[in-house]
PDB file of N, CA and C in Angstrom:
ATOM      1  N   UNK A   1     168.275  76.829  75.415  1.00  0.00           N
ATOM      2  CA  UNK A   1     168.087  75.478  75.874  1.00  0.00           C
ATOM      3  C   UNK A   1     169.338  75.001  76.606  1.00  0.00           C
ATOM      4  N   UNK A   2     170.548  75.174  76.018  1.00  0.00           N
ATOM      5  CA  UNK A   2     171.680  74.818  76.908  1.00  0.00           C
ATOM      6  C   UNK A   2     173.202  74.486  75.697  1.00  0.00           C
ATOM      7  N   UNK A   3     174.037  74.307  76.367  1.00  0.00           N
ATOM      8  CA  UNK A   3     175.357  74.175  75.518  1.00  0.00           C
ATOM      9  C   UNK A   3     174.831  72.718  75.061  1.00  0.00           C
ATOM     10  N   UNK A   4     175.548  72.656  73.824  1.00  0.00           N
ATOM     11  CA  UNK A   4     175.171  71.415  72.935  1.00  0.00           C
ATOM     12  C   UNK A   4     176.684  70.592  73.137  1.00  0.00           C
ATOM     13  N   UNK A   5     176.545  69.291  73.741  1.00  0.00           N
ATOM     14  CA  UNK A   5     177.886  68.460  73.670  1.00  0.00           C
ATOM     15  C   UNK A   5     178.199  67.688  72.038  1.00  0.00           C
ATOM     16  N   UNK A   6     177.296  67.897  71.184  1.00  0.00           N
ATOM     17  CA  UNK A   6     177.486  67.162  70.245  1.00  0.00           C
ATOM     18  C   UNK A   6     178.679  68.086  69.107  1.00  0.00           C
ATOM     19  N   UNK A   7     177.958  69.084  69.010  1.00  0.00           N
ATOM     20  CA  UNK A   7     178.879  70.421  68.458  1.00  0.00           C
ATOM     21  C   UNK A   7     179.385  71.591  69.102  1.00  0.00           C
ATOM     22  N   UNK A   8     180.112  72.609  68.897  1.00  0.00           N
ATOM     23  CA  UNK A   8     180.637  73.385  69.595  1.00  0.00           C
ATOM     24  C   UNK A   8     179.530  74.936  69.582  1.00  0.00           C
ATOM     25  N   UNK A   9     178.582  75.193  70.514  1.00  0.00           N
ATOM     26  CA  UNK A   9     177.738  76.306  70.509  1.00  0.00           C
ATOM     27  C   UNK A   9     176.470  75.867  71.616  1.00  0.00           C
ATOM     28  N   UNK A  10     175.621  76.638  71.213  1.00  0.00           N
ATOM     29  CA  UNK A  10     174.712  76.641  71.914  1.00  0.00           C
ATOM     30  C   UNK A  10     173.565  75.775  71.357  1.00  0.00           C
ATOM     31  N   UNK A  11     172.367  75.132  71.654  1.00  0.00           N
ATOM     32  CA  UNK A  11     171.128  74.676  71.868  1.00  0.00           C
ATOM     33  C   UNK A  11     170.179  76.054  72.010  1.00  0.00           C
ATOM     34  N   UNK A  12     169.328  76.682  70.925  1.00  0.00           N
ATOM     35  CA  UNK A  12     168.510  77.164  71.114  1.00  0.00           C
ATOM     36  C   UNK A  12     167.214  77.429  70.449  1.00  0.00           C
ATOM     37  N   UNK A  13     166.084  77.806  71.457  1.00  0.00           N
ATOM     38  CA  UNK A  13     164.902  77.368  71.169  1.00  0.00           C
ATOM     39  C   UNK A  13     164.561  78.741  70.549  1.00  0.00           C
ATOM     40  N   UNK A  14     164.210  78.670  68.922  1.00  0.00           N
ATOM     41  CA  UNK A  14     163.299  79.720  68.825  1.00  0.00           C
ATOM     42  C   UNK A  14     162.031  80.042  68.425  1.00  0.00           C
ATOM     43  N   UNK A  15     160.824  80.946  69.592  1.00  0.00           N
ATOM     44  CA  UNK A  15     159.661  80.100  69.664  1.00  0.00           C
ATOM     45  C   UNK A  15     159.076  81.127  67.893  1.00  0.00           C
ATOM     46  N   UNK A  16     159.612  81.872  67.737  1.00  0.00           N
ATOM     47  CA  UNK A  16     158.699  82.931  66.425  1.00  0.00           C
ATOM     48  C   UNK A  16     158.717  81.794  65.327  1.00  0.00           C
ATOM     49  N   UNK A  17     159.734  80.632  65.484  1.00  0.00           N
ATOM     50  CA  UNK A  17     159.536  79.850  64.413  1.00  0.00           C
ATOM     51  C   UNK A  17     159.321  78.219  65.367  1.00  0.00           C
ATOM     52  N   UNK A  18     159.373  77.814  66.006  1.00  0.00           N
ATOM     53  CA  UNK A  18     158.982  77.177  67.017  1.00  0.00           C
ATOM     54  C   UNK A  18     160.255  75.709  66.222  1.00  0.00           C
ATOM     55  N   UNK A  19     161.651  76.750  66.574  1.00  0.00           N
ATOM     56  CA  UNK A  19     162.286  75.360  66.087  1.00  0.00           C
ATOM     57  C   UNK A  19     163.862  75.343  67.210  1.00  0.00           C
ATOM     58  N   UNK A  20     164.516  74.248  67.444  1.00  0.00           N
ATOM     59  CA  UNK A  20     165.812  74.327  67.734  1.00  0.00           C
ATOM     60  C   UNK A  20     167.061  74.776  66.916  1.00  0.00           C
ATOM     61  N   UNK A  21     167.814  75.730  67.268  1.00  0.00           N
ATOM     62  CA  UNK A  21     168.858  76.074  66.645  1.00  0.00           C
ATOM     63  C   UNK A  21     170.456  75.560  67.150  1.00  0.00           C
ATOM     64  N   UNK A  22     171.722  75.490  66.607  1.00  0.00           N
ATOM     65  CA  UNK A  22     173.111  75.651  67.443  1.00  0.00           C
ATOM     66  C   UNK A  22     173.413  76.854  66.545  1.00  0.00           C
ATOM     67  N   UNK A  23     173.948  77.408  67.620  1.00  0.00           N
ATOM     68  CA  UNK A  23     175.040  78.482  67.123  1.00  0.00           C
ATOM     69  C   UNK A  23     176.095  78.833  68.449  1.00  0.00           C
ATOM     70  N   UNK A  24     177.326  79.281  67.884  1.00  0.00           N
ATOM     71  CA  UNK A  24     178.355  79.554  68.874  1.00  0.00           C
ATOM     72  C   UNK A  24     178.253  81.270  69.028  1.00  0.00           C
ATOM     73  N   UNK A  25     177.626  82.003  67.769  1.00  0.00           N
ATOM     74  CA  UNK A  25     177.458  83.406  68.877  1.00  0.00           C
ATOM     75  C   UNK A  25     176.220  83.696  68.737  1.00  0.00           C
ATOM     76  N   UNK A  26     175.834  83.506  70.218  1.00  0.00           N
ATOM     77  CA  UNK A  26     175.115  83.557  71.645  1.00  0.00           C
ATOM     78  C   UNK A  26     175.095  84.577  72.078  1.00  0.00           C
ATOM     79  N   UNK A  27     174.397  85.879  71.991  1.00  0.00           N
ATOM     80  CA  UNK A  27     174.843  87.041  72.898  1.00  0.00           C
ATOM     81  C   UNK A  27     173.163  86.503  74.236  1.00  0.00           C
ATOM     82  N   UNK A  28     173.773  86.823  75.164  1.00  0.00           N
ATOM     83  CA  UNK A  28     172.637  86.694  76.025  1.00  0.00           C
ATOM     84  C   UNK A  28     171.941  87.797  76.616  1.00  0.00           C
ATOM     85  N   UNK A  29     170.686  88.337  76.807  1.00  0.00           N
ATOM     86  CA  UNK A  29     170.116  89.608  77.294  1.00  0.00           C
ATOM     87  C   UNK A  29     168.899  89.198  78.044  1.00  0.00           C
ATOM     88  N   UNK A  30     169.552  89.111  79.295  1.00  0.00           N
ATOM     89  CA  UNK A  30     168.652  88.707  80.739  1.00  0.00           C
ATOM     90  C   UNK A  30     167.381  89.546  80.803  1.00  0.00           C
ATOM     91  N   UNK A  31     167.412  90.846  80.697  1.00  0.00           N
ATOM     92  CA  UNK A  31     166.066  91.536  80.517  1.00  0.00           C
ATOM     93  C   UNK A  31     165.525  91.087  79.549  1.00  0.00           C
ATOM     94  N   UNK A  32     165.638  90.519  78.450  1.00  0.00           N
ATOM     95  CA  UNK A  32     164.674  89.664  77.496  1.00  0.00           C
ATOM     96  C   UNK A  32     164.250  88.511  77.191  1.00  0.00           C
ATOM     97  N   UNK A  33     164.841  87.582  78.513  1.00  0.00           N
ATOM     98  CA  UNK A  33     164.442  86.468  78.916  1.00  0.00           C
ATOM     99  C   UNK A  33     162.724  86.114  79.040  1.00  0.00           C
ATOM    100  N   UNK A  34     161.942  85.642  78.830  1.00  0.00           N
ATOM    101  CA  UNK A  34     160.642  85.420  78.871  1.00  0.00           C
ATOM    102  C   UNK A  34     160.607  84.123  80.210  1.00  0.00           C
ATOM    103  N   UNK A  35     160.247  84.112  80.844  1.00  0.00           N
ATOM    104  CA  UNK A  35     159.298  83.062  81.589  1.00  0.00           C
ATOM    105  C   UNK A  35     158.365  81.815  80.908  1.00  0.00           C
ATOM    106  N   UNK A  36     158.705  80.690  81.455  1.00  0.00           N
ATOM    107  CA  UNK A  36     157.970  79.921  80.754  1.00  0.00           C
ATOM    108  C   UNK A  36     156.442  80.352  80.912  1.00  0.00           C
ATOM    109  N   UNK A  37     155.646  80.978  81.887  1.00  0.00           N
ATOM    110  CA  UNK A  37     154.169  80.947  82.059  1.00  0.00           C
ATOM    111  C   UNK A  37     154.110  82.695  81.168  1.00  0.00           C
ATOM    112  N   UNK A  38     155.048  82.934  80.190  1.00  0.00           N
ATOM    113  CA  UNK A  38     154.586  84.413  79.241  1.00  0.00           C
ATOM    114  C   UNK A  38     154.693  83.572  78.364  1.00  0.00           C
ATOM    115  N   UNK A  39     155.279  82.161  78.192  1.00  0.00           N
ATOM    116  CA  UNK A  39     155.834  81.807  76.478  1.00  0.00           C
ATOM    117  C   UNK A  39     154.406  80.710  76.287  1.00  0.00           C
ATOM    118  N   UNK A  40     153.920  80.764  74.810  1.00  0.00           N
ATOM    119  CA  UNK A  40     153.100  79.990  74.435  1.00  0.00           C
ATOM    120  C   UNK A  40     153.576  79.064  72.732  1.00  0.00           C
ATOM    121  N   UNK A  41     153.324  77.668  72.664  1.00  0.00           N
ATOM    122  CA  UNK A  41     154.172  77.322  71.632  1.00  0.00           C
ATOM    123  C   UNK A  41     153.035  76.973  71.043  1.00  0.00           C
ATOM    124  N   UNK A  42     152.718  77.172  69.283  1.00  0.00           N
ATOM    125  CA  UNK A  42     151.458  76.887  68.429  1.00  0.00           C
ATOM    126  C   UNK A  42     152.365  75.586  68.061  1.00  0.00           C
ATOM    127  N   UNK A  43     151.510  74.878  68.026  1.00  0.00           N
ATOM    128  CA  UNK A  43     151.267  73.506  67.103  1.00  0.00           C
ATOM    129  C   UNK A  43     150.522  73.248  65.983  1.00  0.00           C
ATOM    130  N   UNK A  44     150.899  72.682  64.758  1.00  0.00           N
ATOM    131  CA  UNK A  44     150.665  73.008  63.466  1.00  0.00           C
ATOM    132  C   UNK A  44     149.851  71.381  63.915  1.00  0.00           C
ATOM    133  N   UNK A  45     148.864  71.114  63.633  1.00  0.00           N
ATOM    134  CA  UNK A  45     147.973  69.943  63.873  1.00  0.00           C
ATOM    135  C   UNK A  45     147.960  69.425  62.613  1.00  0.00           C
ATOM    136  N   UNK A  46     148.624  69.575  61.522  1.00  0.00           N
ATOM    137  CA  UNK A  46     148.426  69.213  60.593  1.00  0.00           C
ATOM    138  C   UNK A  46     149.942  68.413  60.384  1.00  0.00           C
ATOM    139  N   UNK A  47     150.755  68.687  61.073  1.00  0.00           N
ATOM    140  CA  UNK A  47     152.118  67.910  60.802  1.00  0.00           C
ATOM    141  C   UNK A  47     151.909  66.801  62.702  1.00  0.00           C
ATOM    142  N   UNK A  48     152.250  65.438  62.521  1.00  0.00           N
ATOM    143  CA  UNK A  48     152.383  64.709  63.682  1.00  0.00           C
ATOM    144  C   UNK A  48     153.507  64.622  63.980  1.00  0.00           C
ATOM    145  N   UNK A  49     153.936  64.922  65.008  1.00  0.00           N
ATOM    146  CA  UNK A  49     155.549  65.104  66.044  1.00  0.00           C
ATOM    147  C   UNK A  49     155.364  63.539  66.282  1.00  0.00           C
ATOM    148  N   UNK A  50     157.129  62.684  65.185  1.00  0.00           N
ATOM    149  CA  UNK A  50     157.279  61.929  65.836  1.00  0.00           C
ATOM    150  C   UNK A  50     157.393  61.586  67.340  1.00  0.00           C
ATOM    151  N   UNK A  51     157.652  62.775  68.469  1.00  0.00           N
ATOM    152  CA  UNK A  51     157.596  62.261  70.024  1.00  0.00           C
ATOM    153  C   UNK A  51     156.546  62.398  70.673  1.00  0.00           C
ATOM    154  N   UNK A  52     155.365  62.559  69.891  1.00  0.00           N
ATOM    155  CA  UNK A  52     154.166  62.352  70.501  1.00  0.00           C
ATOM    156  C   UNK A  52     154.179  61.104  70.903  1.00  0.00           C
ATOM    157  N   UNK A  53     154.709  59.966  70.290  1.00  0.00           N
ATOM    158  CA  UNK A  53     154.179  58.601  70.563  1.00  0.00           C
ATOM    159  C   UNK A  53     155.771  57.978  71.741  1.00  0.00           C
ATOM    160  N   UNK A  54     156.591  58.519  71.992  1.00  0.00           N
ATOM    161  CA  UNK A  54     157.665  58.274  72.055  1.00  0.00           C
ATOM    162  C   UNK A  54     157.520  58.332  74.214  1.00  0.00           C
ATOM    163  N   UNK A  55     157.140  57.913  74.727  1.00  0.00           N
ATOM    164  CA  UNK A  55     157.184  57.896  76.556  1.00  0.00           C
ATOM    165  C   UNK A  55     158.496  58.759  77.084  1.00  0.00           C
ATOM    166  N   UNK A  56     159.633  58.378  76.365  1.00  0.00           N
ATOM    167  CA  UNK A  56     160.979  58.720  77.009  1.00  0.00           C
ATOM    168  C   UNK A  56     160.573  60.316  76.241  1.00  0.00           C
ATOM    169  N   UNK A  57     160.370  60.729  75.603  1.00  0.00           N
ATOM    170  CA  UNK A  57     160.256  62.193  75.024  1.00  0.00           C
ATOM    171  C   UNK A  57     159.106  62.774  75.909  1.00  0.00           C
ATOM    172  N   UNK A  58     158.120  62.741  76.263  1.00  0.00           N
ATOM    173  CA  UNK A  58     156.950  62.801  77.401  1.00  0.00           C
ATOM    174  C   UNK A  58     157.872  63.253  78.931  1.00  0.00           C
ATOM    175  N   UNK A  59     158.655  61.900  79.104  1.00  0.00           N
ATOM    176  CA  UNK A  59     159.615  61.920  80.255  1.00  0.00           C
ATOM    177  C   UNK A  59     160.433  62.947  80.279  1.00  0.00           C
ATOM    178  N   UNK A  60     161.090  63.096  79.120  1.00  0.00           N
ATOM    179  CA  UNK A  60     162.147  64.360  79.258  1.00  0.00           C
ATOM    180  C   UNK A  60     161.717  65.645  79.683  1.00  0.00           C
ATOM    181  N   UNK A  61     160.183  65.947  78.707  1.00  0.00           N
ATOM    182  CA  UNK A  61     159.382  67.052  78.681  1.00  0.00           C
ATOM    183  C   UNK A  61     158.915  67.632  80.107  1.00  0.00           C
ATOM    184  N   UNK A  62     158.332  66.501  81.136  1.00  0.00           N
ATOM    185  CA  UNK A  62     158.141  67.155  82.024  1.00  0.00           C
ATOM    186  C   UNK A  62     159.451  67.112  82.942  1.00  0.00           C
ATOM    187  N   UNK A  63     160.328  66.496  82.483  1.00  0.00           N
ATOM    188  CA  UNK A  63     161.421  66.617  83.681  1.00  0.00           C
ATOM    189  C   UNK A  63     162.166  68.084  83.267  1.00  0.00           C
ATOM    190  N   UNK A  64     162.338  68.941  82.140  1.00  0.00           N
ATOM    191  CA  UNK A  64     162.944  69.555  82.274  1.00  0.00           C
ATOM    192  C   UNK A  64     161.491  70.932  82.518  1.00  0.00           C
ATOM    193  N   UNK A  65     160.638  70.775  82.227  1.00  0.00           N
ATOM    194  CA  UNK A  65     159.736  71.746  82.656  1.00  0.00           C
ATOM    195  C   UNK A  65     160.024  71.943  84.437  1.00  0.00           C
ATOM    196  N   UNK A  66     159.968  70.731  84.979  1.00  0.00           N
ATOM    197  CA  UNK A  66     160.043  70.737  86.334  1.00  0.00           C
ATOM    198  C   UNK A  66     161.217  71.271  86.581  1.00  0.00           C
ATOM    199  N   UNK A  67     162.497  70.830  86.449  1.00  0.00           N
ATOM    200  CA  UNK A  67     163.812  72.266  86.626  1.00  0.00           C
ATOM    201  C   UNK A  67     163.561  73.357  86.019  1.00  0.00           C
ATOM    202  N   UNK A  68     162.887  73.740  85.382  1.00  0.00           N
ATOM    203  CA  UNK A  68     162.456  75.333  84.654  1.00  0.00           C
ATOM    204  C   UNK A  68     161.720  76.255  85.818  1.00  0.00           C
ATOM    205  N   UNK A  69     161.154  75.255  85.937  1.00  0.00           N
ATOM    206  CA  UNK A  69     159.747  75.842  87.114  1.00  0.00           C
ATOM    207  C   UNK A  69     160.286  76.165  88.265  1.00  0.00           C
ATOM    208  N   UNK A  70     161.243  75.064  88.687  1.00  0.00           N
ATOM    209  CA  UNK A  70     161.773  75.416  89.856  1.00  0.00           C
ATOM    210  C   UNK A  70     163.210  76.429  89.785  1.00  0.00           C
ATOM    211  N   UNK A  71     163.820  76.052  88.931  1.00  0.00           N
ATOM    212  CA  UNK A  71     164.630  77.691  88.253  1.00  0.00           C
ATOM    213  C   UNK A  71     164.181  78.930  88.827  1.00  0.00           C
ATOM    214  N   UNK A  72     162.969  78.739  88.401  1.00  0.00           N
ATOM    215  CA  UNK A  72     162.193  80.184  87.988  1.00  0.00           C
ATOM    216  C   UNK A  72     161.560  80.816  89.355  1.00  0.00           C
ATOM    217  N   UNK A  73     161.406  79.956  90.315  1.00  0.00           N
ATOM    218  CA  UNK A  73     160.838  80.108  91.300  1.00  0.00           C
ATOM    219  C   UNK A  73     161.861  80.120  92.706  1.00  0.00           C
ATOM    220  N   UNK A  74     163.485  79.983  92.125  1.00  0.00           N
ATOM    221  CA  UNK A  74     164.415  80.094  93.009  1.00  0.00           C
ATOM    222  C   UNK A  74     164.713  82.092  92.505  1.00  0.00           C
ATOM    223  N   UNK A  75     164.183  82.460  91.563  1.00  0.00           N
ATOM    224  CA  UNK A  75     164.635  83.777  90.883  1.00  0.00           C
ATOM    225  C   UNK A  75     163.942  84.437  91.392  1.00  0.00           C
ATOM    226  N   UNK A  76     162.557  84.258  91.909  1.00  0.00           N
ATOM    227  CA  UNK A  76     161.118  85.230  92.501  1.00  0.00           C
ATOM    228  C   UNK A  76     161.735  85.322  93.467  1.00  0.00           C
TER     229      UNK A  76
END
């Protein structure tokens, strides 16, 4: 996800447990990078995500999908 300014490490998403992590060792392995259109995230319908109701969380969501996308499409 990205360097975390709050603590010293990284922001990361991991989808096998579909949660955010920090940690400071980070090894990175570009050949095992996934694409957002290979990654799929399950939703437990039985727990409600406080930012379902939240607009500015909606907002964030597609704004950083939209730099992902276009990331991804400066790499093709």
């Amino acid at each position: 996800m990205g360097y975390c300014d709050e603590k010293d490490g990284y922001r990361i998403w991991l989808p096998e447990i579909n949660q955010i992590v920090t940690s400071r060792d980070v090894l990175f392995k570009p050949e095992e990078i996934r694409l957002s259109s290979q990654m799929s995230v399950k939703a437990d319908s039985s727990e409600k995500n406080e930012e379902e109701d939240d607009p500015d969380a909606e907002e964030l969501r597609l704004e950083l999908n939209s730099q992902w996308t276009s990331k991804e499409a400066e790499c093709e």
